[in-house]
Protein backbone atom coordinates (compact mmCIF):
# COMPACT_ATOMS: atom_id res chain seq x y z
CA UNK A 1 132.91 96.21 112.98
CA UNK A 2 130.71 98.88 112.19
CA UNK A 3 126.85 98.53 113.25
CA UNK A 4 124.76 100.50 110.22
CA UNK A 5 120.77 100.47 110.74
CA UNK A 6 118.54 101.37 108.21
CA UNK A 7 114.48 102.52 109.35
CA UNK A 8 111.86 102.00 107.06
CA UNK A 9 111.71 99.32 103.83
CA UNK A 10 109.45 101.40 101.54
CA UNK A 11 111.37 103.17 98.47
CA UNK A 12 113.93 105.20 100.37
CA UNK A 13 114.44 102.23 102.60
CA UNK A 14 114.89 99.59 100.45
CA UNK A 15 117.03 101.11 98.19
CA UNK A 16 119.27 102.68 100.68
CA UNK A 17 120.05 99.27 102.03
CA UNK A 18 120.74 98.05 98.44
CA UNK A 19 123.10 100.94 98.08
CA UNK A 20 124.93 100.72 101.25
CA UNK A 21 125.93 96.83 100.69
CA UNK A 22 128.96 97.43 98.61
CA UNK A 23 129.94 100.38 100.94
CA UNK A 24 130.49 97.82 103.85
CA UNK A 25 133.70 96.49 105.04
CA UNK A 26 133.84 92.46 105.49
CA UNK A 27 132.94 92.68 109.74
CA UNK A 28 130.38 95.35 109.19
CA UNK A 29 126.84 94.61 109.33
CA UNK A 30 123.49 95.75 108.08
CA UNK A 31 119.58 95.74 109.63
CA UNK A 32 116.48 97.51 108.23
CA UNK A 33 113.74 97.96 110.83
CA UNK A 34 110.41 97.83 109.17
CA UNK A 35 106.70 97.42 109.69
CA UNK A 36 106.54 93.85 108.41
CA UNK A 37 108.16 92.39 105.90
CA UNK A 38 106.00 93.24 102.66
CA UNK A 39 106.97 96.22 100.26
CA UNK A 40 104.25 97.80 98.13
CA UNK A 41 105.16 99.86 94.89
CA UNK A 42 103.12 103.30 95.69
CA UNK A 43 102.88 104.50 92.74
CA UNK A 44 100.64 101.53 91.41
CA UNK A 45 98.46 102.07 94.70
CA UNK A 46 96.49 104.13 92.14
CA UNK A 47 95.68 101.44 89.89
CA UNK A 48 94.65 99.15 92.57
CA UNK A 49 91.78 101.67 93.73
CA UNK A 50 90.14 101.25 90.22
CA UNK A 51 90.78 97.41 89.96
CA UNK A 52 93.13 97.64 87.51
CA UNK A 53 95.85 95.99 89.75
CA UNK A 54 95.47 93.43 92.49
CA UNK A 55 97.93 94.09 95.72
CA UNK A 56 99.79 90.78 95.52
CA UNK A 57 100.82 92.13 91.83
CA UNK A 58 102.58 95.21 93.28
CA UNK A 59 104.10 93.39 96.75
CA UNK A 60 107.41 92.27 97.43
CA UNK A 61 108.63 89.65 100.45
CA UNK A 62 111.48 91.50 101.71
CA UNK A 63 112.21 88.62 103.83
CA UNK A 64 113.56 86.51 101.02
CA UNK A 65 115.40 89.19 98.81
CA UNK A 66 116.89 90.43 102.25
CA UNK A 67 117.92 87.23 103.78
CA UNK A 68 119.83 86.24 100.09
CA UNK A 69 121.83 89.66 100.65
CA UNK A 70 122.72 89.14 103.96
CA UNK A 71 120.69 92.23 105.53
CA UNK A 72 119.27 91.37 108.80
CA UNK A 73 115.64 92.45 108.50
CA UNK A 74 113.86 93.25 111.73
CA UNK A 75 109.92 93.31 111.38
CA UNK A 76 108.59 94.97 114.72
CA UNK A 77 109.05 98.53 113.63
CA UNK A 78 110.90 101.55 115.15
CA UNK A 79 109.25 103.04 118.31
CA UNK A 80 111.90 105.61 119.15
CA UNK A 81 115.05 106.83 118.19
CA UNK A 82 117.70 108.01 121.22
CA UNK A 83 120.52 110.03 119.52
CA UNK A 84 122.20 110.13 122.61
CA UNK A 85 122.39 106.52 123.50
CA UNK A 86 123.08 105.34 119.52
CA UNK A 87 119.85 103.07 119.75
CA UNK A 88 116.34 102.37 118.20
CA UNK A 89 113.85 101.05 120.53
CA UNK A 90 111.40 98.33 118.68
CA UNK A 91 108.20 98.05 118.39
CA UNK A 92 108.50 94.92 120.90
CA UNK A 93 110.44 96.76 123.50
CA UNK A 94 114.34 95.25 122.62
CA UNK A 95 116.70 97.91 121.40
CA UNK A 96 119.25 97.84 118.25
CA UNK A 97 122.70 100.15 118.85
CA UNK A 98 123.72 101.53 115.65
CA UNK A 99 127.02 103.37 114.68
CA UNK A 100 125.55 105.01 111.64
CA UNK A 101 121.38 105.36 111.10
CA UNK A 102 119.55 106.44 108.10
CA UNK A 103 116.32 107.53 108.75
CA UNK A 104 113.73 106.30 105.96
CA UNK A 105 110.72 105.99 107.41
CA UNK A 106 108.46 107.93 104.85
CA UNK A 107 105.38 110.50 106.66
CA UNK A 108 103.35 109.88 109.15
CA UNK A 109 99.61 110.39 107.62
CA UNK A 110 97.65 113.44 109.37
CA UNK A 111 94.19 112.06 108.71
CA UNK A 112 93.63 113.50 112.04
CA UNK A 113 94.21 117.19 111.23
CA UNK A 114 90.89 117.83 109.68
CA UNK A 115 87.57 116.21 111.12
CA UNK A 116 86.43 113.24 109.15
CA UNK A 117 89.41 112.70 106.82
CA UNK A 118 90.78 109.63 105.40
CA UNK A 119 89.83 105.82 105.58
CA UNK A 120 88.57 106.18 109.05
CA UNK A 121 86.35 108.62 108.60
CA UNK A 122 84.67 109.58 104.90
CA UNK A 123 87.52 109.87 102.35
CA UNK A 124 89.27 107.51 100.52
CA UNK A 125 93.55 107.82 100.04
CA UNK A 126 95.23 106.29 97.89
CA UNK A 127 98.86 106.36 100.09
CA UNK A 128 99.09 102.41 101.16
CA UNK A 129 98.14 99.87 99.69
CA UNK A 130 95.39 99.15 102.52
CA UNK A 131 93.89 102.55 101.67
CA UNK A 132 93.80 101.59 98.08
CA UNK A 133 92.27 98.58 98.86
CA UNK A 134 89.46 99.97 100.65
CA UNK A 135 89.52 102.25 98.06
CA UNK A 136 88.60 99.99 95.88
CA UNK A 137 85.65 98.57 97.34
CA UNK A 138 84.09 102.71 97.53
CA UNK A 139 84.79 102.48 93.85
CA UNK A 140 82.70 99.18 93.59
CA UNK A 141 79.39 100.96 95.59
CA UNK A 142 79.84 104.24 93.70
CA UNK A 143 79.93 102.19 90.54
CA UNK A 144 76.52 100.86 91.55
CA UNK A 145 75.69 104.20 92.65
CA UNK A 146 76.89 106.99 90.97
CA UNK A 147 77.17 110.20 92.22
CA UNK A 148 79.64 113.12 92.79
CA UNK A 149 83.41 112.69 93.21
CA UNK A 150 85.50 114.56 95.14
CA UNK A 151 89.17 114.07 94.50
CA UNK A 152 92.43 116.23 95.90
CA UNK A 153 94.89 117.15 97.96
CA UNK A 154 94.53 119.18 101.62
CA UNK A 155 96.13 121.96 103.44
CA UNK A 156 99.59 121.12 104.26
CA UNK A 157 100.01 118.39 101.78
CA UNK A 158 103.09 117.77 100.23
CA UNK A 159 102.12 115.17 97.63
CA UNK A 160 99.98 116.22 94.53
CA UNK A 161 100.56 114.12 91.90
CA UNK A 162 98.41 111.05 93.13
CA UNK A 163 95.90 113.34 93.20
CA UNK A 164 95.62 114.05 89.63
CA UNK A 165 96.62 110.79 88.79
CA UNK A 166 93.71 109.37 90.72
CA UNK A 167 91.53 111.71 89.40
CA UNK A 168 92.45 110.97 85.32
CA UNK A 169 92.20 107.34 86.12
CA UNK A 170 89.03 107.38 87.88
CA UNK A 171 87.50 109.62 84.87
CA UNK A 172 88.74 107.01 82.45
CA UNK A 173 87.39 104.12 84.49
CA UNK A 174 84.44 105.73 84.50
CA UNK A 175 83.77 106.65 80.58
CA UNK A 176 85.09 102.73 80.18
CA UNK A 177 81.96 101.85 82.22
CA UNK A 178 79.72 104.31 80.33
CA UNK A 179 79.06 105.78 84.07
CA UNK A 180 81.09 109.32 83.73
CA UNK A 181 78.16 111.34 82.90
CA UNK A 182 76.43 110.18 85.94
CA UNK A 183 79.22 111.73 87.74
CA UNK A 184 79.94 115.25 88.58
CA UNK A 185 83.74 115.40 89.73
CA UNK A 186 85.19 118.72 91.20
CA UNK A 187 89.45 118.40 92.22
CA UNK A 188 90.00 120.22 95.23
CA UNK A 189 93.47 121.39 96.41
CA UNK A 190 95.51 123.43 98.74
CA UNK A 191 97.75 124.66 95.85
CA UNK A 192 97.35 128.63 94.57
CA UNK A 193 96.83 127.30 91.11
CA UNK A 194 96.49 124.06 88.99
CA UNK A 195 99.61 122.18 87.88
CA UNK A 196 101.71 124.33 91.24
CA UNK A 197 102.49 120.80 92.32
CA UNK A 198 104.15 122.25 95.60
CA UNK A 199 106.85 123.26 93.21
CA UNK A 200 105.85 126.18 91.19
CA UNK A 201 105.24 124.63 88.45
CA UNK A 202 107.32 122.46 86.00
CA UNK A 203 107.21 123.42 82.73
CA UNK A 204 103.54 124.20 81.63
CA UNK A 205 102.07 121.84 84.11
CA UNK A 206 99.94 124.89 85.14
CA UNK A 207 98.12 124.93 81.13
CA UNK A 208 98.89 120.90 80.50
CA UNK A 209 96.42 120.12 83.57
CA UNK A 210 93.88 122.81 83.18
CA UNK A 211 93.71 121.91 79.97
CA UNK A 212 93.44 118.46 80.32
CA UNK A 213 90.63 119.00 83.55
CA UNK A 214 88.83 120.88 81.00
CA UNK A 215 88.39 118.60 78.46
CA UNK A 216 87.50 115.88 80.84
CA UNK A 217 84.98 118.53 82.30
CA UNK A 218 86.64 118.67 85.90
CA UNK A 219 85.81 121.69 88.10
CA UNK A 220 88.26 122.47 90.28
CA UNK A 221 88.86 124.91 93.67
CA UNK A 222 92.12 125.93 94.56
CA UNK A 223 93.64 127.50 97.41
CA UNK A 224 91.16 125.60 99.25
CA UNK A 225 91.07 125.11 102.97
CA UNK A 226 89.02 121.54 104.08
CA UNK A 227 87.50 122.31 107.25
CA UNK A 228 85.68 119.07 107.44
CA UNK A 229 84.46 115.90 106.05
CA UNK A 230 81.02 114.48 107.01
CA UNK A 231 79.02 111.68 106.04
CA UNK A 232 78.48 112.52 102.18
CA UNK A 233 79.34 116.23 102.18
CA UNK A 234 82.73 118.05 102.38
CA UNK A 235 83.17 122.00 104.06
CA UNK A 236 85.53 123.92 101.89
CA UNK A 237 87.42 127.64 101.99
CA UNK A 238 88.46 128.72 99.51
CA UNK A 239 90.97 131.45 100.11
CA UNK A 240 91.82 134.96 98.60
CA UNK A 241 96.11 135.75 98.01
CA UNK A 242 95.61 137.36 101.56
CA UNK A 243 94.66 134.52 103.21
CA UNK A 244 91.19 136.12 103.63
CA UNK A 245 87.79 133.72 102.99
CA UNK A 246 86.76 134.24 99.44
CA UNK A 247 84.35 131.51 99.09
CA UNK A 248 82.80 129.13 101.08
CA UNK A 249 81.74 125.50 99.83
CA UNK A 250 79.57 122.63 100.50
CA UNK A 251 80.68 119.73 97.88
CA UNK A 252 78.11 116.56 97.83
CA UNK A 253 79.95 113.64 97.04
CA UNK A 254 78.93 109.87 96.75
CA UNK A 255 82.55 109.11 96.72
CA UNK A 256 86.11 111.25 97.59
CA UNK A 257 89.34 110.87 97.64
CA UNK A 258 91.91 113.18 99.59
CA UNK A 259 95.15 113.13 100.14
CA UNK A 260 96.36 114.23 103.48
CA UNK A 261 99.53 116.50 104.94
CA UNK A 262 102.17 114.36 106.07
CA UNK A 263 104.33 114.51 109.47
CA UNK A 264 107.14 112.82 111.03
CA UNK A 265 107.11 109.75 112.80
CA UNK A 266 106.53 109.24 116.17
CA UNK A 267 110.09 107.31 116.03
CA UNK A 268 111.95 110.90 115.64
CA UNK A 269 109.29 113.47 116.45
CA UNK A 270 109.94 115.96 118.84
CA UNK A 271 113.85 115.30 119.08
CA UNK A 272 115.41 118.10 119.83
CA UNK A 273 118.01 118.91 117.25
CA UNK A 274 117.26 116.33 115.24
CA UNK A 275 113.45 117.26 113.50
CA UNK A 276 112.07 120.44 112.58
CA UNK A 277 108.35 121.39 114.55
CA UNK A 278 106.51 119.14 111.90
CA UNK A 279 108.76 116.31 112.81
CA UNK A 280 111.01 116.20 109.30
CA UNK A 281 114.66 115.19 110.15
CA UNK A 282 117.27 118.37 109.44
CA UNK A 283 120.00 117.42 107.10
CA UNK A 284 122.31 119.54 105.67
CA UNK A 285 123.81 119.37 101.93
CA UNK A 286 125.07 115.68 103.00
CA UNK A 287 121.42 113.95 103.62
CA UNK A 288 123.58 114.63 107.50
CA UNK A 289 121.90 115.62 110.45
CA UNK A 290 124.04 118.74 112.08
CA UNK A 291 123.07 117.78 115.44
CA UNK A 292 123.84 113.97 115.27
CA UNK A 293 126.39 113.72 112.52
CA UNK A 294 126.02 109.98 112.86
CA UNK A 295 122.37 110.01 111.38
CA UNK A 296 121.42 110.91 108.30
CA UNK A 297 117.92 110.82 106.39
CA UNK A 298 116.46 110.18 103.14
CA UNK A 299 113.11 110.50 101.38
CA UNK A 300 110.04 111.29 102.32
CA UNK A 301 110.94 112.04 106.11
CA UNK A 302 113.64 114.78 105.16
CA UNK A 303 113.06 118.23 105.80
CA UNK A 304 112.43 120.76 102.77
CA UNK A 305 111.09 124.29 103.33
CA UNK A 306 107.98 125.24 100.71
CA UNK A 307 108.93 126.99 97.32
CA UNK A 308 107.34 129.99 98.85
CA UNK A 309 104.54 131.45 100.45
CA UNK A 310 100.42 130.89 99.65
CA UNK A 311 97.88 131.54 101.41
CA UNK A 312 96.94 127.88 101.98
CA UNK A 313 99.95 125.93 103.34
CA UNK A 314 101.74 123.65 100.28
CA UNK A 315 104.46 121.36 101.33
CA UNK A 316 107.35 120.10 98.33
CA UNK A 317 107.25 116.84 96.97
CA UNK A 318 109.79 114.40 97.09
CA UNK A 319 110.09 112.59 93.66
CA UNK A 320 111.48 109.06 92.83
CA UNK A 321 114.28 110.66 91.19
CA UNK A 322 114.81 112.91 93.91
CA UNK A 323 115.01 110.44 96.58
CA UNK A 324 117.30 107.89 94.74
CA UNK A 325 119.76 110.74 94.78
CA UNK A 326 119.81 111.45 98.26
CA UNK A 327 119.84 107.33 98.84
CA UNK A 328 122.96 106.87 96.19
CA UNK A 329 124.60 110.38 98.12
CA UNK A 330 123.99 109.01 101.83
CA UNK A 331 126.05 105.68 101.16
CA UNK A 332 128.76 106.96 99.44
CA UNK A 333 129.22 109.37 102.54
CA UNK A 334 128.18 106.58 104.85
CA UNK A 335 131.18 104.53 102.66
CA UNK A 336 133.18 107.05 103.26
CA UNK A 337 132.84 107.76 107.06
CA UNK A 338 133.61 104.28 107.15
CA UNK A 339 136.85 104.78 105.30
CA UNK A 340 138.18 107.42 108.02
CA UNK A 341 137.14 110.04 105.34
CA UNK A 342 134.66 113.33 105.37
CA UNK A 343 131.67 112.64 103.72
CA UNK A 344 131.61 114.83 100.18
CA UNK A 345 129.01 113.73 98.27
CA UNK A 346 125.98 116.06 97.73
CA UNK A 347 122.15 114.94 96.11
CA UNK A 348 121.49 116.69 92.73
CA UNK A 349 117.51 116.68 93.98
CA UNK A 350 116.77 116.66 90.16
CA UNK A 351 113.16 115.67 89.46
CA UNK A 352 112.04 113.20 86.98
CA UNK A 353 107.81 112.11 87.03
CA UNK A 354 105.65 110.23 84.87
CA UNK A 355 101.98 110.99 85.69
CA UNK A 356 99.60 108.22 84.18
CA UNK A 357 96.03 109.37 83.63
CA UNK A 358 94.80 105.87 82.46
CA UNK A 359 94.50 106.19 78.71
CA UNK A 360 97.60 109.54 78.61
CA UNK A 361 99.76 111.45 81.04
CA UNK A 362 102.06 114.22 82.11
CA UNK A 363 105.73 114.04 82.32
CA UNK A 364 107.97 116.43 83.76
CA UNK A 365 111.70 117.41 84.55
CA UNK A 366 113.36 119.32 86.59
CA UNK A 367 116.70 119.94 86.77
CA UNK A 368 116.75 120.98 90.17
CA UNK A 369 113.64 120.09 91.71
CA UNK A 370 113.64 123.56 93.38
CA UNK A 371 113.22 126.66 91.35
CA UNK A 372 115.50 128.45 89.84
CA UNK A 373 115.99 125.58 86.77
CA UNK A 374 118.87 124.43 84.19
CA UNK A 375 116.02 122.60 82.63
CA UNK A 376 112.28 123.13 83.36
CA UNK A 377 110.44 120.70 80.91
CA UNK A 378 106.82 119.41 80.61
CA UNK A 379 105.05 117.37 77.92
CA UNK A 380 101.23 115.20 77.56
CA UNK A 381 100.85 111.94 75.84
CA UNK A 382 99.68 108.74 75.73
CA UNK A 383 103.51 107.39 75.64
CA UNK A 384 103.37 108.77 79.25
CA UNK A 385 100.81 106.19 80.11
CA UNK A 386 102.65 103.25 78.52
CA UNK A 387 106.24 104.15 79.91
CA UNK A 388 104.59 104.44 83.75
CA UNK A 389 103.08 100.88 83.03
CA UNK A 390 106.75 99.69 81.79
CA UNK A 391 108.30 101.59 84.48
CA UNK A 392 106.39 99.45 87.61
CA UNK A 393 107.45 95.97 85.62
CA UNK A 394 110.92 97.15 85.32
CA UNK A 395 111.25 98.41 88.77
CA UNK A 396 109.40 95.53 90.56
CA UNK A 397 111.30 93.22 88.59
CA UNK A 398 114.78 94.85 89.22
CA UNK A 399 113.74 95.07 93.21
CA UNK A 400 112.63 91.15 93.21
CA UNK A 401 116.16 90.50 92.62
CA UNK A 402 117.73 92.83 95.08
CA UNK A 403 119.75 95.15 92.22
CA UNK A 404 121.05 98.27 93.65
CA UNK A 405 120.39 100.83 90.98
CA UNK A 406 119.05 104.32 89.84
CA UNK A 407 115.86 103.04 88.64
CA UNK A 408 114.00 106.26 87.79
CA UNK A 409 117.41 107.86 85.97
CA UNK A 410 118.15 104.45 84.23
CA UNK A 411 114.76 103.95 82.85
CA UNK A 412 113.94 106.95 81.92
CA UNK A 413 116.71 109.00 81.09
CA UNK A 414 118.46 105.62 79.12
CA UNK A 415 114.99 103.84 77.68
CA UNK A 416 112.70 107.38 77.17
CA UNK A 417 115.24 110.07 77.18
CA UNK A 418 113.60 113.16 77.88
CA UNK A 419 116.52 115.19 77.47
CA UNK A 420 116.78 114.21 73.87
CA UNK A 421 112.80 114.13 73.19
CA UNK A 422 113.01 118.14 74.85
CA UNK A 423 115.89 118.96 72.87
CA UNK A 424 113.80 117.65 69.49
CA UNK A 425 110.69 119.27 70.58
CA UNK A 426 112.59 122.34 71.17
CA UNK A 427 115.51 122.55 68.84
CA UNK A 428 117.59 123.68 71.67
């Protein structure tokens, strides 16, 4: 009987325990340690900080999909990992031995890094559900009182499309309300240039959003440095290529939303051997840590150096896409570990997004994620709009019922196609 423990229930997490079902023998069992037992679909947390979703529409009880599977689901929460001993401490003091661990606990959020950032001090995020509750209600007192916005991404983040999708939805909010021209709105981000998306670019994301920000008469500062938040006001650098001070800024804002950098978790942080000095788990081409060959890690809390250098740090995103195929790679190896075998299979880290800007959007591919690309594809429509809105019915649906499946390659590659629509847009 083989012991397999799963941490974390959000994407990675959930799926990764769907996945890992049929790779169990009859005597072998399965627990996911999570912070409660309600999953939120991210990518509608958005929507929920205009209004345009309620959280119960976008929450899942775990409890009940995970109890009809047969996964033992264990609420407290993961306060440390011991490589050494093959446990997890919980949140509640008990431990839980494990044979095999996947790490899936998502970022910790560095709110902390930069004086007066995030919910706790004078920004808005958009990164739970909580935050984009809260959100919400700074959307309700800015609606009564307009004034400047302030949306974005900081130093050392590693997620930038909420950003712009926040942004787009807020503006079209807005001119729905007849408030936008009573509201200035400047994006602010760490990246060297609009669209870089801590991946270089996909595509002509670099024209697609300037062009887009333009219409919509968005200013924007790039290779910006937040220094700190205050009541009403936020302290920006904005940097030369050399890292020098090029500009300094003092943005009014009635209301601001920024996304943070992200960090390990506590649970793994400072291991030696087993996170990098940020607190990422190392895994080599196998989602496998080298140091503990009997852990492995997906999503989120994985390790991936930056494209390249800039002179404001700009961490890589990891895409839906991206993280289903490091989920579907770790239990096949897991499987096959199990089996007496090597583990074989390696991620493609391909990178499918749809970016909804409320009444359009940007979608990209990326065949790898990481430059240099077999296919390096970007396109703006409305249709992007309409397939994100099908996409979070589909996927909530399909996750109600506990399916183990690619979601993002399914829907989008089978229902959209984007390889087809670039090869008739192209001719190639």
């Amino acid at each position: 009987m083989a012991e397999v423990v799963v941490i974390g229930a959000g994407l990675s997490g959930t799926l990764m325990a769907y996945e890992l079902l049929p790779q169990l023998g009859k005597d072998d069992r399965l627990s996911v340690i999570s912070q409660g037992a309600l999953y939120h679909f991210v990518p509608s947390n958005p929507w929920v900080a205009v209004g345009w979703r309620r959280r119960d529409e976008i929450e899942i009880d775990l409890e009940k999909v995970m109890k009809r599977k047969n996964i033992r689901l264990l609420v407290q929460g993961a306060k440390r990992v011991y490589p050494t001993e093959n446990r997890v401490e919980l949140g509640d003091g008990t431990s839980v031995g494990y044979d095999y661990l996947v790490v899936a606990t998502g970022p910790e959020l560095a709110f902390d890094e930069i004086p007066g950032l995030g919910p706790q001090g004078h920004t808005q995020s958009v990164c739970h559900v909580d935050h984009a509750s809260h959100a919400r209600e700074a959307f309700d007192r800015l609606a009564a009182n307009p004034g400047p916005v302030v949306i974005g991404a900081v130093q050392g983040a590693s997620c930038f499309g909420p950003a712009y999708e926040f942004l787009f939805i807020l503006e079209t909010e807005l001119r729905r309300r007849k408030l936008r021209d009573q509201v200035p709105m400047t994006f602010v981000t760490s990246e060297p240039y609009i669209g870089h998306l801590g991946l270089d670019g996909v595509g002509d994301t670099k024209g697609l959003l300037e062009s887009e920000m333009r219409a919509k008469h968005v200013k924007w500062i790039t290779n910006a440095r937040v220094n700190a938040v205050e009541a009403g006001k936020m302290l920006v650098e904005e940097l030369a290529e050399d890292g020098s001070v090029r500009k300094t800024h003092e943005l009014p804002f009635a209301y601001s939303m920024m996304l943070p950098a992200f960090r390990g978790v506590e649970a793994v942080r400072g291991i030696d051997g087993l996170t990098n000095p940020r607190g990422f788990v190392v895994v080599d081409k196998h989602q496998r840590n080298p140091a503990f060959p009997n852990i492995f890690a997906v999503g989120v809390c994985v390790a991936i150096p930056p494209i390249g250098a800039t002179a404001v740090p700009v961490g890589v995103p990891k895409t839906g896409f991206m993280i289903e195929s490091m989920v579907t790679a770790t239990a096949m190896n897991i499987g096959a570990l199990l089996k007496g075998r090597e583990p074989t299979t390696q991620p493609t880290w391909n990178a499918i997004c749809l970016a909804d800007f409320g009444d359009s959007g940007v979608a990209f591919l990326a065949q790898p994620q990481i430059p240099p690309r077999n296919v390096n594809w970007s396109a703006k429509g409305e249709w992007v709009h309409y397939a994100k809105v099908a996409f979070e019915k589909y996927f909530l649906r399909k996750m109600r019922r506990g399916e183990s499946e690619p979601f993002y390659e399914r829907f989008v590659l089978d229902k959209l196609n984007i390889a087809k629509i670039k090869e008739v847009r192209t001719g190639t």
